[in-house]
Protein backbone atom coordinates (compact mmCIF):
# COMPACT_ATOMS: atom_id res chain seq x y z
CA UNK A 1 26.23 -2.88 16.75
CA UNK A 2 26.53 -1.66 20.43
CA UNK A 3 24.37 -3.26 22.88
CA UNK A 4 22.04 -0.57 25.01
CA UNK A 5 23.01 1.51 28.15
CA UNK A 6 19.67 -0.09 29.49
CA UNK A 7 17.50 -2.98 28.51
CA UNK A 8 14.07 -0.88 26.53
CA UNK A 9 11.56 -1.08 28.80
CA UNK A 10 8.06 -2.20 26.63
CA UNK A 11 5.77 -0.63 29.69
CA UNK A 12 7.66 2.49 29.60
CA UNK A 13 6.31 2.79 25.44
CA UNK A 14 3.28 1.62 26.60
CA UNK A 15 2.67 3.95 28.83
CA UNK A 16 3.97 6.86 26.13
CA UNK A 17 1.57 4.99 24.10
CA UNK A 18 -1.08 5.50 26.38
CA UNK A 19 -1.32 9.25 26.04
CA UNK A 20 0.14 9.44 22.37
CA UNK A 21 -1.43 7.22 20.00
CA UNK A 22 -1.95 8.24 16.55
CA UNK A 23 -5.72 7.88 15.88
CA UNK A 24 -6.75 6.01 12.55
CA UNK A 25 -10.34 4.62 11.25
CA UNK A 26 -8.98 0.57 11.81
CA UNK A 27 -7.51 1.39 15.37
CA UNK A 28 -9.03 0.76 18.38
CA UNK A 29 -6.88 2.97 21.12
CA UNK A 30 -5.66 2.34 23.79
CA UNK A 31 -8.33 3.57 26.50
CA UNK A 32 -10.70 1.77 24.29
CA UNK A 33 -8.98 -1.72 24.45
CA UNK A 34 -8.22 -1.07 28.60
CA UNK A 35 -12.16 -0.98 28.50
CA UNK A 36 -13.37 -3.98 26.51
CA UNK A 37 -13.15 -2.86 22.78
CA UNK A 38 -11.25 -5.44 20.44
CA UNK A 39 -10.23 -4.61 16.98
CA UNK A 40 -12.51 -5.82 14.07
CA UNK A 41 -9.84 -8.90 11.71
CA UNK A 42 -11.60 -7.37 8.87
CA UNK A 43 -10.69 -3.70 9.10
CA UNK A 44 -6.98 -4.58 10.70
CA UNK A 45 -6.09 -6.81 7.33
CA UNK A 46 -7.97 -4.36 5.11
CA UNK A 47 -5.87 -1.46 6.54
CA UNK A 48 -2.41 -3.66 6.18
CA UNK A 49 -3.01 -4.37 2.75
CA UNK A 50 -3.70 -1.07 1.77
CA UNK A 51 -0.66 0.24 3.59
CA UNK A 52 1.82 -1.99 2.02
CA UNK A 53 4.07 0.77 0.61
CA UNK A 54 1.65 3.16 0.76
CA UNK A 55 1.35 6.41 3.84
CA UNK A 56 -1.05 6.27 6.22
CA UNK A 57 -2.76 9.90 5.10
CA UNK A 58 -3.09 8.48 1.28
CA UNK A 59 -4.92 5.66 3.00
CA UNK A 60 -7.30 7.34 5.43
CA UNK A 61 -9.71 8.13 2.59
CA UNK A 62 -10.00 4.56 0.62
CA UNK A 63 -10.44 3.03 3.70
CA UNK A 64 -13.40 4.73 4.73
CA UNK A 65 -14.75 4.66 1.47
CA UNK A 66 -14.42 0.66 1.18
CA UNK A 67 -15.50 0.13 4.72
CA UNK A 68 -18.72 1.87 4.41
CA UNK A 69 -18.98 0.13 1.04
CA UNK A 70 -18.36 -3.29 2.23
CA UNK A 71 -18.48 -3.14 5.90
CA UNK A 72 -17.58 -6.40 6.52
CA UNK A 73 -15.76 -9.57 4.67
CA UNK A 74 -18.25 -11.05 3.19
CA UNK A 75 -19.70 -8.43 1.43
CA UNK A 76 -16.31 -7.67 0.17
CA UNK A 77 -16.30 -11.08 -0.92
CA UNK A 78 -19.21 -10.54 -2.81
CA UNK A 79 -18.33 -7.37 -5.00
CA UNK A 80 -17.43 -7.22 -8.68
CA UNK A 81 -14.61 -7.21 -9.72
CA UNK A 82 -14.66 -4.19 -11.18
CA UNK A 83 -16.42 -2.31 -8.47
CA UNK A 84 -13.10 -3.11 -6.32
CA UNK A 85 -10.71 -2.43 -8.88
CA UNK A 86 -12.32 0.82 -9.75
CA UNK A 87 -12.72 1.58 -5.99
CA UNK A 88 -8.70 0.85 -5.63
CA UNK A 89 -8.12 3.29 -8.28
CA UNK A 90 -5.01 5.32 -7.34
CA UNK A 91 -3.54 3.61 -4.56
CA UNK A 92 -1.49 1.44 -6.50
CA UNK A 93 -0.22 -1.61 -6.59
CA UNK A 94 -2.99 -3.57 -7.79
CA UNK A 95 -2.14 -6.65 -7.58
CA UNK A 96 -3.12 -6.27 -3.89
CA UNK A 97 -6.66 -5.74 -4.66
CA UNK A 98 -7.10 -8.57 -6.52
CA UNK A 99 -5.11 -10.96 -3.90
CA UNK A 100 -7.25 -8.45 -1.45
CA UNK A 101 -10.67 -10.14 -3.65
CA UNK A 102 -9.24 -13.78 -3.24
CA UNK A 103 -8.71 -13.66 0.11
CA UNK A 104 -11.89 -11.85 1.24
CA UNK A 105 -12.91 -14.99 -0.96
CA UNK A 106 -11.12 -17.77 0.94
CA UNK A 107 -12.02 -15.73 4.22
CA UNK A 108 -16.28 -16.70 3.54
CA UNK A 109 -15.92 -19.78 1.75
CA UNK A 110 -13.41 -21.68 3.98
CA UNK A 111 -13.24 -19.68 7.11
CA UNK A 112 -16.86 -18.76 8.11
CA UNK A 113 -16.00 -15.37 7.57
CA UNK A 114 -13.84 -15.32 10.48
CA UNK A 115 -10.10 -14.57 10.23
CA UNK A 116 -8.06 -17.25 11.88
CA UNK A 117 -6.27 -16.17 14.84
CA UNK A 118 -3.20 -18.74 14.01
CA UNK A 119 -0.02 -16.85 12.07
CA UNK A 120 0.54 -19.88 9.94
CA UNK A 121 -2.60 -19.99 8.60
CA UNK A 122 -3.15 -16.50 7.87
CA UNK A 123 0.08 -17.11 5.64
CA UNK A 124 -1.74 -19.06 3.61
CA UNK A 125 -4.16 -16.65 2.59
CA UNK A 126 -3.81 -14.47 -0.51
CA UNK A 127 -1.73 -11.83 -0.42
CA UNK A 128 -0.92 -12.51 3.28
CA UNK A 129 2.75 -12.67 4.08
CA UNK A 130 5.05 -12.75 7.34
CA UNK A 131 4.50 -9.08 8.00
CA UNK A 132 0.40 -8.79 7.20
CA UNK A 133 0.13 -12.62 9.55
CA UNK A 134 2.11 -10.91 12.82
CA UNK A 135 0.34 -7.52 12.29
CA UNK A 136 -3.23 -9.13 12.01
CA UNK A 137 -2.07 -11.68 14.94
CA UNK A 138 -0.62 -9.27 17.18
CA UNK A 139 -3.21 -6.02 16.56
CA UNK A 140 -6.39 -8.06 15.93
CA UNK A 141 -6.09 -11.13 18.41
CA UNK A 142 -3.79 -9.68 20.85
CA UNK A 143 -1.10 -12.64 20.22
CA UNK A 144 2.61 -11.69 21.02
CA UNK A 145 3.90 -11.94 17.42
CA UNK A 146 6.71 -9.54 16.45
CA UNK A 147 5.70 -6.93 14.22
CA UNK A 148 8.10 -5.08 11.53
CA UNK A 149 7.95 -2.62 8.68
CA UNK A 150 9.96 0.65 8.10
CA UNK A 151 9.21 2.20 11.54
CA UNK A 152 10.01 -0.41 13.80
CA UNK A 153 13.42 -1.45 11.33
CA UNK A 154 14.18 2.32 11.90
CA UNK A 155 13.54 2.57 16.23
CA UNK A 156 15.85 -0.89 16.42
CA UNK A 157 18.61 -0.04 14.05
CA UNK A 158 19.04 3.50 16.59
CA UNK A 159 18.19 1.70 19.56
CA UNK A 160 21.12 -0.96 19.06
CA UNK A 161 23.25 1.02 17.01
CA UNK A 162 23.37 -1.46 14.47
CA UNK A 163 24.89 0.21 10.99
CA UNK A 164 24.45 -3.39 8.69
CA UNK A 165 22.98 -1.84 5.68
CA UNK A 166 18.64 -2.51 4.85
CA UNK A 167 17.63 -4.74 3.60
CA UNK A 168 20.45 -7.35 4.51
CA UNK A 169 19.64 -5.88 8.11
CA UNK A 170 15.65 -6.86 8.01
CA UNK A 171 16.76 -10.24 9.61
CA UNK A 172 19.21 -8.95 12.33
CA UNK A 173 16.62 -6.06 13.03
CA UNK A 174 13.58 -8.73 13.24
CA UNK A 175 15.68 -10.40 16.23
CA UNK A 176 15.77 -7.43 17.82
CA UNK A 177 11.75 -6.63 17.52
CA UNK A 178 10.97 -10.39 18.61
CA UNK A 179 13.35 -9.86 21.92
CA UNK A 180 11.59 -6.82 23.32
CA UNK A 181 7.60 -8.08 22.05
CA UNK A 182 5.87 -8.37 25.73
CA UNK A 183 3.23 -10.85 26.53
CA UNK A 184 1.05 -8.38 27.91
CA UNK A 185 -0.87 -5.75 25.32
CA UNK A 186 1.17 -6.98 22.14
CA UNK A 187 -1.03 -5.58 19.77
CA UNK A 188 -1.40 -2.20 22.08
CA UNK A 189 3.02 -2.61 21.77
CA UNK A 190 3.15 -3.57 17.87
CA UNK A 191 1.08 0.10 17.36
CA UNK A 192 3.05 1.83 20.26
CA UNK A 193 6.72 1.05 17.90
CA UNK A 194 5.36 1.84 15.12
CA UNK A 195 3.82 4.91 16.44
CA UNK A 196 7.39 6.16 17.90
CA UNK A 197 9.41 5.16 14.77
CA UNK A 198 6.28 7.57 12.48
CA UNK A 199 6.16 10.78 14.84
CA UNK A 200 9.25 10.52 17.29
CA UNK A 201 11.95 8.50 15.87
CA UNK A 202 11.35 9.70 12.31
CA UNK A 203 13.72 9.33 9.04
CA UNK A 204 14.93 13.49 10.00
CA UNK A 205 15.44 15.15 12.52
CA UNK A 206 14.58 12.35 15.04
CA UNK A 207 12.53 14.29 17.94
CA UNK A 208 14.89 12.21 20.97
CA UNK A 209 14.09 14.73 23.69
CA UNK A 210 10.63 13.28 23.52
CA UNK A 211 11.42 10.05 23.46
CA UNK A 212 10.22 7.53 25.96
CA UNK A 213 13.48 4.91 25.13
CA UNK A 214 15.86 7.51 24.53
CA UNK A 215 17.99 6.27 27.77
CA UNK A 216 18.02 2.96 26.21
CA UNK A 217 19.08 3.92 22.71
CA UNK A 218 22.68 3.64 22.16
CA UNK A 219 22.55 5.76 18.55
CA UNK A 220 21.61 8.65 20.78
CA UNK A 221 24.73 8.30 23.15
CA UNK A 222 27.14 7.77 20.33
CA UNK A 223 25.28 10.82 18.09
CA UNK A 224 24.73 8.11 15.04
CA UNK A 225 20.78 8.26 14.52
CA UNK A 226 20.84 10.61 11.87
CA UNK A 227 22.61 8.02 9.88
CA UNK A 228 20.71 5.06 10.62
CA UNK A 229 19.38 2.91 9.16
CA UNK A 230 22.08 2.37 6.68
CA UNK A 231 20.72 1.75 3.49
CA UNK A 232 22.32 -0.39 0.68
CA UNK A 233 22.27 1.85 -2.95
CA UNK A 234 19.73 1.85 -4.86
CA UNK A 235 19.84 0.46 -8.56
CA UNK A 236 19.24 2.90 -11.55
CA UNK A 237 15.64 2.58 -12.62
CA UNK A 238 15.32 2.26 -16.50
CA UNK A 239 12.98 3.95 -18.29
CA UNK A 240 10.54 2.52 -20.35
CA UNK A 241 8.26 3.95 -23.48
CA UNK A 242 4.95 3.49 -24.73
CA UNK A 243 1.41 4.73 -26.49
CA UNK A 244 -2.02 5.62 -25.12
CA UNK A 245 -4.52 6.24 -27.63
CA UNK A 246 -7.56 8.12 -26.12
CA UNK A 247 -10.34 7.75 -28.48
CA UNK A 248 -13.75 9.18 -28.23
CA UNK A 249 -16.83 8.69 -30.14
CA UNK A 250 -19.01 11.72 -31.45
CA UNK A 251 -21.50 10.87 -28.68
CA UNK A 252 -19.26 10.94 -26.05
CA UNK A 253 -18.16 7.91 -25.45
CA UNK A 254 -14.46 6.92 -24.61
CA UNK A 255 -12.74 3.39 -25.68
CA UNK A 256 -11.79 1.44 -22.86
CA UNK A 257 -9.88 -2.10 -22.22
CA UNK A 258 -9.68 -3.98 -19.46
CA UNK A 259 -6.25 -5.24 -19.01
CA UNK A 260 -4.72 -8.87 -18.31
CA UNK A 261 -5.38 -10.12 -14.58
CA UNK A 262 -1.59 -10.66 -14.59
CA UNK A 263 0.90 -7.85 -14.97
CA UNK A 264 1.07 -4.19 -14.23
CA UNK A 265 -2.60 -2.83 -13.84
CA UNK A 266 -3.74 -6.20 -13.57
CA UNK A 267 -7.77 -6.09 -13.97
CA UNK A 268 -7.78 -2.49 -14.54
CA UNK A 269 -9.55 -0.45 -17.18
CA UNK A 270 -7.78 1.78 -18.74
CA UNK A 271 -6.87 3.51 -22.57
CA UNK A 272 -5.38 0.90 -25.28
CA UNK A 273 -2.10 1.31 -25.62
CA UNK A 274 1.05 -0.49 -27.03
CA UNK A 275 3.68 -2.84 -24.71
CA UNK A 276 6.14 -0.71 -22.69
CA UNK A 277 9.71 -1.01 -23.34
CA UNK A 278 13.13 0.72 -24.80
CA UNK A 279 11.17 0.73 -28.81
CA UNK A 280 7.22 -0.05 -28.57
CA UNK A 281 5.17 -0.32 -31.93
CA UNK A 282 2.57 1.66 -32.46
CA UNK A 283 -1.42 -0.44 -32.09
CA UNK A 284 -3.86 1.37 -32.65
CA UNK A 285 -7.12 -0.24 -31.82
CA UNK A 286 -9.36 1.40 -34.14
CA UNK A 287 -8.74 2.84 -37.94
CA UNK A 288 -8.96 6.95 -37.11
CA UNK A 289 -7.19 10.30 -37.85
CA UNK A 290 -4.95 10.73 -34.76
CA UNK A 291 -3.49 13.44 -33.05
CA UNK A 292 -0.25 13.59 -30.75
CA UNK A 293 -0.45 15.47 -27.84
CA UNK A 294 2.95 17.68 -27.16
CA UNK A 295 3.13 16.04 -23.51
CA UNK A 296 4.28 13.03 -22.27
CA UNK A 297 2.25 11.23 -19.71
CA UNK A 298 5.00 10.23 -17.19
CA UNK A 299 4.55 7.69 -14.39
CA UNK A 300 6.88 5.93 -11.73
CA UNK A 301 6.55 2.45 -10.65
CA UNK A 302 8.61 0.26 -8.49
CA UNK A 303 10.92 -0.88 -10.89
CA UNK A 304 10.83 1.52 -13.51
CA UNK A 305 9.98 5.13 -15.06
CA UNK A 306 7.11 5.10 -17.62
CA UNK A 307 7.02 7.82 -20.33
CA UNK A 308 3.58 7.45 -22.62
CA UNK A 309 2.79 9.57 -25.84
CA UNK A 310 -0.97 10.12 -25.86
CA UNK A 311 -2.68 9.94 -29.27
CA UNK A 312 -6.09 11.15 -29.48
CA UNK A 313 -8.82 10.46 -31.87
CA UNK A 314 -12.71 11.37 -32.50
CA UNK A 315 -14.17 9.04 -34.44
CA UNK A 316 -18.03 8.22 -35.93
CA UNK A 317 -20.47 6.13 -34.33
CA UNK A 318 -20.41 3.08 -36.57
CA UNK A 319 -16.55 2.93 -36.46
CA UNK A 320 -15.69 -0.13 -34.37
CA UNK A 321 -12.57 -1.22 -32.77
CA UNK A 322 -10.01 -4.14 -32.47
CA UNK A 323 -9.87 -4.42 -28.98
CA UNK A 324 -12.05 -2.71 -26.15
CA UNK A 325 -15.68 -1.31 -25.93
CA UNK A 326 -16.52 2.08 -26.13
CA UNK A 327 -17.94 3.45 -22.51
CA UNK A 328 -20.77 5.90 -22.64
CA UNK A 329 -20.49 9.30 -21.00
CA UNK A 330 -22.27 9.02 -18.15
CA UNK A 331 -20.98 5.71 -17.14
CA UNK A 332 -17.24 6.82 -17.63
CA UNK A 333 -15.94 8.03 -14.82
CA UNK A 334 -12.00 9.25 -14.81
CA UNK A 335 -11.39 8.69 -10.84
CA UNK A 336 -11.67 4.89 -11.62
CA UNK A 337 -8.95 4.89 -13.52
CA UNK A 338 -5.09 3.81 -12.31
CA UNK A 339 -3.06 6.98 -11.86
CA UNK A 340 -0.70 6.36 -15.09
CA UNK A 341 -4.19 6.51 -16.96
CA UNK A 342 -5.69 9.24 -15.56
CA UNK A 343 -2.43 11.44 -16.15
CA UNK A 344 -3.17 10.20 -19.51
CA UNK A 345 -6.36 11.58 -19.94
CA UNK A 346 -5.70 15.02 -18.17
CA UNK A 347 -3.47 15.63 -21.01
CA UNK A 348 -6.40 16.09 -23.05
CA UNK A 349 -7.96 18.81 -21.26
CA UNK A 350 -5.12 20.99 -20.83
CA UNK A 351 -4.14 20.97 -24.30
């Protein structure tokens, strides 16, 4: 690490801020705030927690759709279940709807529907952890808490040069963040790094004519940003098999089961299936004449591959199953399904 040719100056972002902010459905910008406008809690920690490992553009859409849904905590608080988990379909990573449930939950029963404006208890709340407290603190209340995900670990590893490989680096990187956070405009700042690191200081082909700290970045004197952050290898994912069985009654109706809260899918509907690993056993859930479909529903998630074989079946209306409850027609709906499910079913329309 090589300290910079010049301390970063936070105005001079700000001010590159000022006439470049990205604008998004939760933000308030900047000429906004300068005339009054404060961010709405609710729509700052809704945003967060969908954007945990997710892009912004995948986002745009289920934001808009929940927030006109449930426009404010409290009637988030008061959905189904199932009306949220459906609604989440596709983003991913579900347990953060249900922690997002829980703490809409906590947020009307013990808070008043009011988000606290103290980091410590924010961490308290489901699903709420170091990163989701400073951003809510810092964007939402205007506190001076030090904000860091990918983008801002990217800007500080260039702007101190500092090759330690992610994610032993998160700490060193953090100190970095927390020395340059102003007391004026720190949520306005928190949005301005993050804003550089997503459309100046990107992972290629870093755009450092435009950038407002290039003078202070020491990567960009010694020619190093291309290869920073350094990045620790990644394991091998293993790959893990399974069965969907996609059954449909002669009326139309498809066989559905809720899974376990806990796990993978957690809450989800979706098609019965057997466990996922190296040898699963086939489970049917109801006695039919089934039919393997040539394809393989395949599926990526953080720790492994998935690779399904879909069985289909069509079976008489007095047949009943082991486990799940047939779903009539017009009530089934494939967009509420989790992505590995609705691969699933596309397999049986393009065979």
């Amino acid at each position: 690490m090589s300290k910079p040719r010049e301390p970063a100056d936070p105005s001079a972002l700000l001010e590159w801020y000022d006439r470049h902010a990205r604008a998004m459905p939760w933000r308030v910008g900047p000429s906004a705030r300068a005339q009054g406008q404060r961010p709405d809690p609710y729509r700052i920690w809704l945003s967060e927690i969908m954007l945990q490992q997710t892009t912004v553009a995948a986002v745009k859409s289920y934001f808009e759709a929940f927030t006109a849904r449930w426009p404010r905590v409290t009637d988030l608080a008061a959905a189904e279940d199932g009306d949220v988990m459906a609604a989440w379909a596709g983003l991913g990573y579900y347990a953060r709807a249900r922690n997002l449930l829980k703490c809409a939950r906590v947020i009307t029963s013990e808070h008043n529907g009011i988000f606290p404006d103290d980091p410590a208890v924010l961490l308290t709340l489901p699903g709420v952890g170091p990163y989701t407290a400073a951003a809510i603190s810092a964007i939402a209340h205007d506190l001076p808490e030090t904000v860091v995900d990918g983008n801002v670990e990217r800007v500080m590893s260039r702007l101190y040069d500092e090759h330690t490989p992610l994610p032993a680096a998160k700490p060193i990187l953090t100190e970095y963040a927390r020395a340059l956070t102003p007391q004026q405009r720190p949520g306005d700042y928190a949005q301005a790094v993050m804003d550089l690191g997503a459309t100046i200081c990107t992972p290629r082909n870093p755009a450092c004519g435009l950038c407002p700290w290039r003078q202070s970045c020491t990567a960009w004197a010694m020619g190093t940003q291309a290869e920073l952050p350094k990045k620790s290898p990644k394991a091998r994912k293993p790959t893990r098999l399974g069965y969907a069985y996609l059954v449909r009654r002669v009326d139309g109706a498809w066989l559905l089961e809720r899974r376990p809260d806990k796990g993978l899918l957690g809450g989800m509907l979706g098609w019965p299936g057997s466990d996922w690993n190296d040898a699963p056993e086939e489970a049917p859930p109801i006695r039919a004449e089934w039919k393997t479909i040539e394809a393989e529903a395949r599926h990526t998630f953080t720790h492994f591959h998935l690779r399904l074989t879909v069985k289909t079946a069509l079976v008489p209306m007095e047949r009943q199953p082991s486990r799940g409850e047939f779903i009539e027609l017009e009530a089934f709906d494939p967009t509420d399904l989790p992505t590995v499910m609705r691969k699933a079913f596309d397999l049986t329309r393009s065979k």
